[in-house]
Protein backbone atom coordinates (compact mmCIF):
# COMPACT_ATOMS: atom_id res chain seq x y z
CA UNK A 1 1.35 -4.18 -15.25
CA UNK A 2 -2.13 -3.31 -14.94
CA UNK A 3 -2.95 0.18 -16.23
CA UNK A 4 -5.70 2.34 -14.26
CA UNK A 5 -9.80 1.52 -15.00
CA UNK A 6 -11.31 2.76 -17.99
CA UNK A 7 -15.18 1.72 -18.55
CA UNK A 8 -16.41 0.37 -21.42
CA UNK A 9 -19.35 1.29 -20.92
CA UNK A 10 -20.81 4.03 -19.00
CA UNK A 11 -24.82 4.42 -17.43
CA UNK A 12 -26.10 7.56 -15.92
CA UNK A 13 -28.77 8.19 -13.83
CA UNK A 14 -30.22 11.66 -15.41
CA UNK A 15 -30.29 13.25 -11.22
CA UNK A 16 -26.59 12.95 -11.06
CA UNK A 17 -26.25 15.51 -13.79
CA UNK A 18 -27.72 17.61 -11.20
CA UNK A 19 -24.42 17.70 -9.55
CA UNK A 20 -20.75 18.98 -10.77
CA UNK A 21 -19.19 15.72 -10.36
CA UNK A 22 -21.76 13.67 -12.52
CA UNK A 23 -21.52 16.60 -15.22
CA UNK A 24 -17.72 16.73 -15.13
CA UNK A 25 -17.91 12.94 -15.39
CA UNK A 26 -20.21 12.77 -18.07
CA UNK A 27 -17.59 15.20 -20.29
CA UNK A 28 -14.51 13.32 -19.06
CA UNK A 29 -16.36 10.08 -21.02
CA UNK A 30 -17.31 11.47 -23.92
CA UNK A 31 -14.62 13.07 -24.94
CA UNK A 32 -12.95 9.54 -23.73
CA UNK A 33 -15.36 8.45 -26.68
CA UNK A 34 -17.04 5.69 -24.12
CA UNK A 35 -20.74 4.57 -24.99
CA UNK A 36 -22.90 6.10 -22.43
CA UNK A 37 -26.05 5.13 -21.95
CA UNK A 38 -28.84 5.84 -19.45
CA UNK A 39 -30.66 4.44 -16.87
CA UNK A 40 -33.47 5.64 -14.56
CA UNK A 41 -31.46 4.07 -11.31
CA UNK A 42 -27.88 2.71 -10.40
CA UNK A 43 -30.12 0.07 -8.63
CA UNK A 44 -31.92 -0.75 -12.13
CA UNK A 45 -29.30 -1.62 -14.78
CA UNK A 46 -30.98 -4.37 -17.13
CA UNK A 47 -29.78 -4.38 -20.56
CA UNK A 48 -25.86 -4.91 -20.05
CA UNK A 49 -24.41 -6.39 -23.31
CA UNK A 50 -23.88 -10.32 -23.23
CA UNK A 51 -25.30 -13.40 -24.72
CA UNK A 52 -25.42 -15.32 -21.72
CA UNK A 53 -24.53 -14.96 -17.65
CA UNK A 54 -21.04 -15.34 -18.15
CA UNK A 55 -20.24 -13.01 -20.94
CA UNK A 56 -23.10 -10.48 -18.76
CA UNK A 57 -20.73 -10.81 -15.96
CA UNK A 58 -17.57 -9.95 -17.29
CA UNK A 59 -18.91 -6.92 -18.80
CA UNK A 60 -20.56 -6.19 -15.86
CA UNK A 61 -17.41 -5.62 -14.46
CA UNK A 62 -15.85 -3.20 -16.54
CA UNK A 63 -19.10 -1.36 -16.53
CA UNK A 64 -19.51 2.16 -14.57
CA UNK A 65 -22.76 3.38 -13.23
CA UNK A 66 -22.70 6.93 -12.41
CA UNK A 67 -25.22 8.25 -9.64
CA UNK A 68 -26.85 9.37 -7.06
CA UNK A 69 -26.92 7.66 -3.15
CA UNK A 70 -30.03 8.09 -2.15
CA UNK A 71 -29.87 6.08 0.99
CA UNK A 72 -27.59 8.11 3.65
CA UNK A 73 -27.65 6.10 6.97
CA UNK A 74 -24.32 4.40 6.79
CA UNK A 75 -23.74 0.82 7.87
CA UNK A 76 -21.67 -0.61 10.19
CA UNK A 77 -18.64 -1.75 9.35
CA UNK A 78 -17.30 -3.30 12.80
CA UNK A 79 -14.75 -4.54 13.27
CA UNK A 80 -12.83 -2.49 10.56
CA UNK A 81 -14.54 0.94 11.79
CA UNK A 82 -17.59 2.16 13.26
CA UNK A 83 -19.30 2.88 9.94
CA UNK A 84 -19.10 2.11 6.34
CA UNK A 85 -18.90 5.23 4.28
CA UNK A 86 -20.68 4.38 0.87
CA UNK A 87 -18.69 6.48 -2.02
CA UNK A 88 -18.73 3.89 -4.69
CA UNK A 89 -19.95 -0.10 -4.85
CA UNK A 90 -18.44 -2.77 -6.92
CA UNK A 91 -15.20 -3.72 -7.79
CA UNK A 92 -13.27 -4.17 -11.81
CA UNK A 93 -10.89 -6.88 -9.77
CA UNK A 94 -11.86 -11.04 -10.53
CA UNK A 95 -10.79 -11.82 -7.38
CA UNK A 96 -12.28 -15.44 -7.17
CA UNK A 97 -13.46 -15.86 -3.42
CA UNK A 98 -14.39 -12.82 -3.32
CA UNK A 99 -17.28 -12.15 -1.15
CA UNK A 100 -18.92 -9.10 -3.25
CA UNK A 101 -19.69 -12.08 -5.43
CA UNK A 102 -22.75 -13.07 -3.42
CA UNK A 103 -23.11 -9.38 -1.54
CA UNK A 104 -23.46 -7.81 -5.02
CA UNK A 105 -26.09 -10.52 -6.71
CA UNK A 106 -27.34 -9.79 -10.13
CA UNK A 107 -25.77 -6.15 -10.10
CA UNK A 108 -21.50 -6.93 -10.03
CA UNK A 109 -21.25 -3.12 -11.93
CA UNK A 110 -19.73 -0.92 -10.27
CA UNK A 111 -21.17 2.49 -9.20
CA UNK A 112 -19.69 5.96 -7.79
CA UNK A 113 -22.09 8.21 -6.44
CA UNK A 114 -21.79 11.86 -7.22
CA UNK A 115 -23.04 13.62 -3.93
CA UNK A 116 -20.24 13.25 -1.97
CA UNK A 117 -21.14 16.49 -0.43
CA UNK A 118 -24.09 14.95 0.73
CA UNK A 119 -22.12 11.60 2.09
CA UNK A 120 -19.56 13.73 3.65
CA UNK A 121 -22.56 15.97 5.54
CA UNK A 122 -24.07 12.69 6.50
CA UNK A 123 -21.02 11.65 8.27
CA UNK A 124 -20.18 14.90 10.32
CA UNK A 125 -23.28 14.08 11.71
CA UNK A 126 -22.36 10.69 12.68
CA UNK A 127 -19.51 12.59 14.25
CA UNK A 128 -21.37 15.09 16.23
CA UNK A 129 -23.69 12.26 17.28
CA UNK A 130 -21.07 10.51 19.17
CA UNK A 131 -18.47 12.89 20.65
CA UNK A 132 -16.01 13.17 22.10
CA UNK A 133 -15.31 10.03 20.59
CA UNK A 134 -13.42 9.34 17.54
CA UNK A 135 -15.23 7.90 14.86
CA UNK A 136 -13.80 5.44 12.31
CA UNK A 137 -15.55 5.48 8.57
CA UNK A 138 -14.23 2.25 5.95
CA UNK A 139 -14.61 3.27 2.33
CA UNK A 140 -14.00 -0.23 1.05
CA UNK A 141 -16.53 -2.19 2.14
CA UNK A 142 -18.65 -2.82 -1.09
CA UNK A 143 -15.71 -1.44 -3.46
CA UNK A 144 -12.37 -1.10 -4.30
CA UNK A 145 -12.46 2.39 -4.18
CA UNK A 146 -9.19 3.37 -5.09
CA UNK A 147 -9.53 1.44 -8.49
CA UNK A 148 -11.76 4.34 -9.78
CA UNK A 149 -10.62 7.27 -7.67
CA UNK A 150 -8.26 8.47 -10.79
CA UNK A 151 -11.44 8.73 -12.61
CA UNK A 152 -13.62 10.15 -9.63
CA UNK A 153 -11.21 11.87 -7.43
CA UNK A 154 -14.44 11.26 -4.60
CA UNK A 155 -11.83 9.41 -2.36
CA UNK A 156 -9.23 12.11 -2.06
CA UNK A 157 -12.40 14.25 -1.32
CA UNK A 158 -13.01 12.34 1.49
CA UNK A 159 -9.60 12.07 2.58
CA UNK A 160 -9.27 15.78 3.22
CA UNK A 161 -12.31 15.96 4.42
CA UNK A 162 -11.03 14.10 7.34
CA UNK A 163 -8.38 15.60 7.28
CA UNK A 164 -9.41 18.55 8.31
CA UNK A 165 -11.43 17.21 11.14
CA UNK A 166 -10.65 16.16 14.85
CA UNK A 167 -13.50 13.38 15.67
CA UNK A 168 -13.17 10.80 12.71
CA UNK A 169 -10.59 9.08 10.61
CA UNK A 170 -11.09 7.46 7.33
CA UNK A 171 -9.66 4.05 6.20
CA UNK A 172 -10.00 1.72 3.25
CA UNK A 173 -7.90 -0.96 1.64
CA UNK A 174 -6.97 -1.57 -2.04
CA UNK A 175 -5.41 -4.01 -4.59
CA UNK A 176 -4.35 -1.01 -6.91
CA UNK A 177 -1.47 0.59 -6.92
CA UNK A 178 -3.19 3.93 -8.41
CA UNK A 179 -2.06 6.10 -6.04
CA UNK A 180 -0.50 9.02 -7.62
CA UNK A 181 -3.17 11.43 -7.45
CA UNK A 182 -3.72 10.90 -3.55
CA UNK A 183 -0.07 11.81 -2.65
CA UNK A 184 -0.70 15.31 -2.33
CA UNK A 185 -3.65 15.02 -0.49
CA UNK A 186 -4.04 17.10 2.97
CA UNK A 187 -4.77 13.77 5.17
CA UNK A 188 -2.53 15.08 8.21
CA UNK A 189 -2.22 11.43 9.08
CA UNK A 190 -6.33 10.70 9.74
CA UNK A 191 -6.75 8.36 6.87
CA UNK A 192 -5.24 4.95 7.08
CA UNK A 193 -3.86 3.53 3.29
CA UNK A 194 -4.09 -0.29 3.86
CA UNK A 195 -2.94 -2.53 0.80
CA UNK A 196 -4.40 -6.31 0.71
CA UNK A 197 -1.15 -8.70 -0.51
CA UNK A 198 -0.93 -12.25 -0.20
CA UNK A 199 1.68 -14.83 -1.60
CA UNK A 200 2.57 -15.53 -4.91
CA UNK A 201 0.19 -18.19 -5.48
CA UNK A 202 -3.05 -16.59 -4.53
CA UNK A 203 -2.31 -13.58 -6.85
CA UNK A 204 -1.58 -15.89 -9.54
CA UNK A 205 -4.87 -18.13 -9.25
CA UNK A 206 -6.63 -15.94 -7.50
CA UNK A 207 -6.48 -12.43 -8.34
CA UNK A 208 -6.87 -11.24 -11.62
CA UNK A 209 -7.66 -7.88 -12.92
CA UNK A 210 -5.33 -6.30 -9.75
CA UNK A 211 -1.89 -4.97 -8.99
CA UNK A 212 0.78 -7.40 -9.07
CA UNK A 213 2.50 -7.79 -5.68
CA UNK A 214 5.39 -5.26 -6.61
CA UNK A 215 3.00 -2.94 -8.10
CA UNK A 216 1.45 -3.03 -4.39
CA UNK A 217 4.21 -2.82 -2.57
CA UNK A 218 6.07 -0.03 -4.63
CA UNK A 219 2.56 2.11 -3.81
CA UNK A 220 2.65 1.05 -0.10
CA UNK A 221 6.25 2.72 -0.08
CA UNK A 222 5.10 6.25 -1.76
CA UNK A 223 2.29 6.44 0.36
CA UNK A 224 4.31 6.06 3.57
CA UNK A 225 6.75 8.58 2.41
CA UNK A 226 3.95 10.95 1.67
CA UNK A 227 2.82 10.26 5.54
CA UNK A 228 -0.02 8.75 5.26
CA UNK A 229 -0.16 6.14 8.13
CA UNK A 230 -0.14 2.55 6.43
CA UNK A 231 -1.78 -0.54 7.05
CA UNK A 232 -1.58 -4.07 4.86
CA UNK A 233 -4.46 -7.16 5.11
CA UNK A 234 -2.94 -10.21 4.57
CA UNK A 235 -6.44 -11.99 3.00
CA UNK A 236 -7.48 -14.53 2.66
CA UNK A 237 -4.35 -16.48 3.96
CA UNK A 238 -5.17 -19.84 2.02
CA UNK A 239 -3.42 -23.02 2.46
CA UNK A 240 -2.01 -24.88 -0.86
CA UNK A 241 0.81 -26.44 -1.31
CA UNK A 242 3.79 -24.15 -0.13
CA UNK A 243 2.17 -21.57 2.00
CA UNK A 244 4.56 -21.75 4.30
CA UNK A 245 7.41 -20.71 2.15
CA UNK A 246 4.88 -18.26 -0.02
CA UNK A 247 3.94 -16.55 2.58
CA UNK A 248 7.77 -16.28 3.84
CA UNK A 249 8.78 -15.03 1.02
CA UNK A 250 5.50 -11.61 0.87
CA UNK A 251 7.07 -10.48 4.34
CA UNK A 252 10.78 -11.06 3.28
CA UNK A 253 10.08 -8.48 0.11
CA UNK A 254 8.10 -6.35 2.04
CA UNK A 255 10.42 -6.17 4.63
CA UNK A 256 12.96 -5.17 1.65
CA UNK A 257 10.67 -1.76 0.74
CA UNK A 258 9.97 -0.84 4.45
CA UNK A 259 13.39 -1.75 6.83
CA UNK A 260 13.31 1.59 8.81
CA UNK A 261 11.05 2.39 11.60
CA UNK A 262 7.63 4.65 9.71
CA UNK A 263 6.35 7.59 12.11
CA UNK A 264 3.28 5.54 12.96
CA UNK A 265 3.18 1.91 13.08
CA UNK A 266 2.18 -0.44 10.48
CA UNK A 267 -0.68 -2.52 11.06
CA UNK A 268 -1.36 -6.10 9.67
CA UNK A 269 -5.16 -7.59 9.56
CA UNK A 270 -5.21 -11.24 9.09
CA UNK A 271 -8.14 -12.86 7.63
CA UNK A 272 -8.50 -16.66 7.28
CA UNK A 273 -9.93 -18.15 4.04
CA UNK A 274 -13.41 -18.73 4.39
CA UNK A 275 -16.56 -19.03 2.20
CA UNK A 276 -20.70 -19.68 2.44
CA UNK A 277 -22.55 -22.21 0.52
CA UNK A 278 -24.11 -19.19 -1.57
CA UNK A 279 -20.71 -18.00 -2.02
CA UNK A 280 -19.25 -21.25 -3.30
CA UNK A 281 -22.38 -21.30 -5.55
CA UNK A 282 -21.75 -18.19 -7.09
CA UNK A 283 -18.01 -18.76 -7.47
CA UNK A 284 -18.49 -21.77 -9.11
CA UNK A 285 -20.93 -20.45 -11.34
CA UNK A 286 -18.70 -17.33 -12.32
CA UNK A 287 -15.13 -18.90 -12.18
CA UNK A 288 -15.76 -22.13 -13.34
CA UNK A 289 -11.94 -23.29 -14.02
CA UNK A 290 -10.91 -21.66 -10.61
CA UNK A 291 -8.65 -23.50 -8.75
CA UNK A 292 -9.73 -21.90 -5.73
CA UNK A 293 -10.86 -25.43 -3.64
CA UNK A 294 -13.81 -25.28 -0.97
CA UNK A 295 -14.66 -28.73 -0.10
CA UNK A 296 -16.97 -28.19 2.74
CA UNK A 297 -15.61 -32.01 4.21
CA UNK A 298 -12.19 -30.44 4.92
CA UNK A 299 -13.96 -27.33 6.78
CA UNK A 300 -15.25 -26.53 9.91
CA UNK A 301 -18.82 -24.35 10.06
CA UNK A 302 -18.97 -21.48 12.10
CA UNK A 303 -22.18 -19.28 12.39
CA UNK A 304 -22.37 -16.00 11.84
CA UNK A 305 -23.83 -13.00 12.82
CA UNK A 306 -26.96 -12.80 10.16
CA UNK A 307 -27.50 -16.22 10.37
CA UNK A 308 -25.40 -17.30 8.15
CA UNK A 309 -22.76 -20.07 8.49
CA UNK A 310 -19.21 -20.27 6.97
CA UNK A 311 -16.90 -22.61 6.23
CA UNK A 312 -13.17 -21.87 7.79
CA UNK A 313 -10.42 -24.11 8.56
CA UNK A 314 -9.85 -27.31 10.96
CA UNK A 315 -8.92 -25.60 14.00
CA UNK A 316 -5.11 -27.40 14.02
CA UNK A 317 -4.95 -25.80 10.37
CA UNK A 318 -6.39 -22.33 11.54
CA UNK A 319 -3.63 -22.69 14.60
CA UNK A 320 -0.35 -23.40 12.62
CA UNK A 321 -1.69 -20.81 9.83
CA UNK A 322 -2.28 -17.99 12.52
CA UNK A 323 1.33 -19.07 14.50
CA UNK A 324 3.14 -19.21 10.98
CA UNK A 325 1.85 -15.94 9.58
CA UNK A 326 1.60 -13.93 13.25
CA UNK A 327 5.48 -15.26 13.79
CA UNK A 328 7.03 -14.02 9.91
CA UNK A 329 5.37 -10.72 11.05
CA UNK A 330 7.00 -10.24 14.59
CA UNK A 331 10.37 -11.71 12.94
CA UNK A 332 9.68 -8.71 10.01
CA UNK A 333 7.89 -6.49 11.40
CA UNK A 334 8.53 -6.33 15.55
CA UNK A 335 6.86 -2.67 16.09
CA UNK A 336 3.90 -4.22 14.38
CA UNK A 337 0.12 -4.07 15.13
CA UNK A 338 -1.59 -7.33 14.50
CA UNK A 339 -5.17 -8.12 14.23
CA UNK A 340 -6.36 -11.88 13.18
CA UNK A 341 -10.24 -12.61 12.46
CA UNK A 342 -11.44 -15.67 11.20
């Protein structure tokens, strides 16, 4: 079982003790007895502990940066919402293909930014801006945001923030089943919980640092009985040897936690394994045992919206793997929403 984040190591900008979370935060550590040191800027962490990239990187990623976001214009986050709402960046997970790897650069540490007020004002703006419409903010984007929220409690801000609002709705996926704290939380049913699961195999090889599978699931089921309505990402759905039956096997035990009808259908997103050549770098460089394979031979290239290419599967492969996966859902799942992006 994986027990909840705790930092080894804590920076913090001296502005965030201008606010009650980065004070409350600073107590909560030291009384933790973590080191804390500090730096001028989230953005300008240079001395973490290491003797060489590798070792740098692996305590980069149980380090926590506490400070202040001083950029609020909010990207877009289409085609999971409208806008990315930036409450933390950085993930503690080793998820091997992820693609934070090459987002993130020399700075994989993660960081939680203590004017949430300030975030929150920023987005009922973006509301008012484009009424009547809803408006759909992703806190995952960068992060794994529920990974630190028993630390920060920033996320259940948000959520009943939302909550108490007509025009937007708040969403965000996680590997952690951490969840406890955001039970009680007054969403009334504007925040979407999504959890990311994939077969046995890819958790395995793939995934370490995270909730096991059952850890994931048991949290999907407490936070559909506390009404929250529930989502799952099925990513990256990667062929190996097996899939098939792998992948048979995640909906047969989810369908084993979740075989009554919930109040508001359950969505699945289904994301294709894919990768960049700077992302294969980077992997490479960081996991170099993986077993993760990304021979660009047995790939098709696809351009992308920046300008960069990726590589994603032969288009029979990408066919059977979107029939195979799509069909175990309708078979498990028939009230389902399904989504499938490559």
């Amino acid at each position: 079982m994986v027990k909840p984040f705790v930092p080894q190591l804590v920076y913090i900008e001296p502005r965030a003790l201008d606010y009650p979370l980065g004070q409350t935060l600073k107590d909560k550590f030291e009384n933790m007895g973590i080191e804390i040191r500090e730096t001028t800027s989230h953005n300008q962490v240079r001395n973490l502990p290491g003797n060489n990239d590798f070792q740098k990187y692996r305590n980069a990623k149980s380090t926590l940066v506490v400070g202040v976001r001083k950029t609020l214009d909010f990207q877009s986050s289409k085609p999971s919402a409208d806008y990315a709402i930036p409450l933390a960046t950085g993930c503690m997970g080793h998820c091997h293909y992820c693609y934070l790897q090459t987002t993130m650069g020399s700075k994989p540490y993660i960081r939680t930014y203590v004017n949430v007020d300030e975030i929150l004002e920023r987005a009922d703006q973006y509301m008012a801006e484009r009424a009547p419409e809803i408006t759909r903010f992703e806190a995952a984007c960068t992060s794994d945001i529920v990974g630190i929220d028993h630390l920060t409690h920033s996320l259940k801000k948000a959520i009943e923030f939302f909550g108490a609002r007509d025009l937007g709705e708040l969403r965000f996926v996680t590997k952690f089943a951490h969840v406890d704290h955001l039970l009680d939380a007054r969403h009334n049913g504007r925040t979407r919980f999504r959890f990311s699961l994939n077969d046995a195999y890819v958790i395995k090889f793939f995934e370490a640092g995270t909730s096991r599978l059952v850890e994931r699931i048991e949290a999907a089921k407490k936070v559909s009985d506390a009404g929250y309505p529930l989502g799952f990402i099925i990513a990256p759905i990667y062929i190996h040897d097996g899939w098939q039956e792998g992948y048979r096997q995640l909906f047969e035990t989810l369908h084993d936690q979740f075989p009554e009808k919930t109040a508001v259908p359950i969505t699945f997103e289904l994301i294709q394994h894919r990768f960049t050549g700077p992302a294969k770098r980077v992997i490479e460089k960081n996991y170099p045992n993986s077993k993760l394979v990304m021979n660009k031979d047995e790939r098709r290239y696809k351009w992308g919206r920046y300008g960069i290419g990726k590589y994603i599967y032969q288009k029979e492969d990408e066919a059977l793997l979107q029939e195979t996966i799509e069909g175990y859902i309708h078979h498990y799942f028939p009230d389902a929403e399904v989504a499938y992006f490559t």
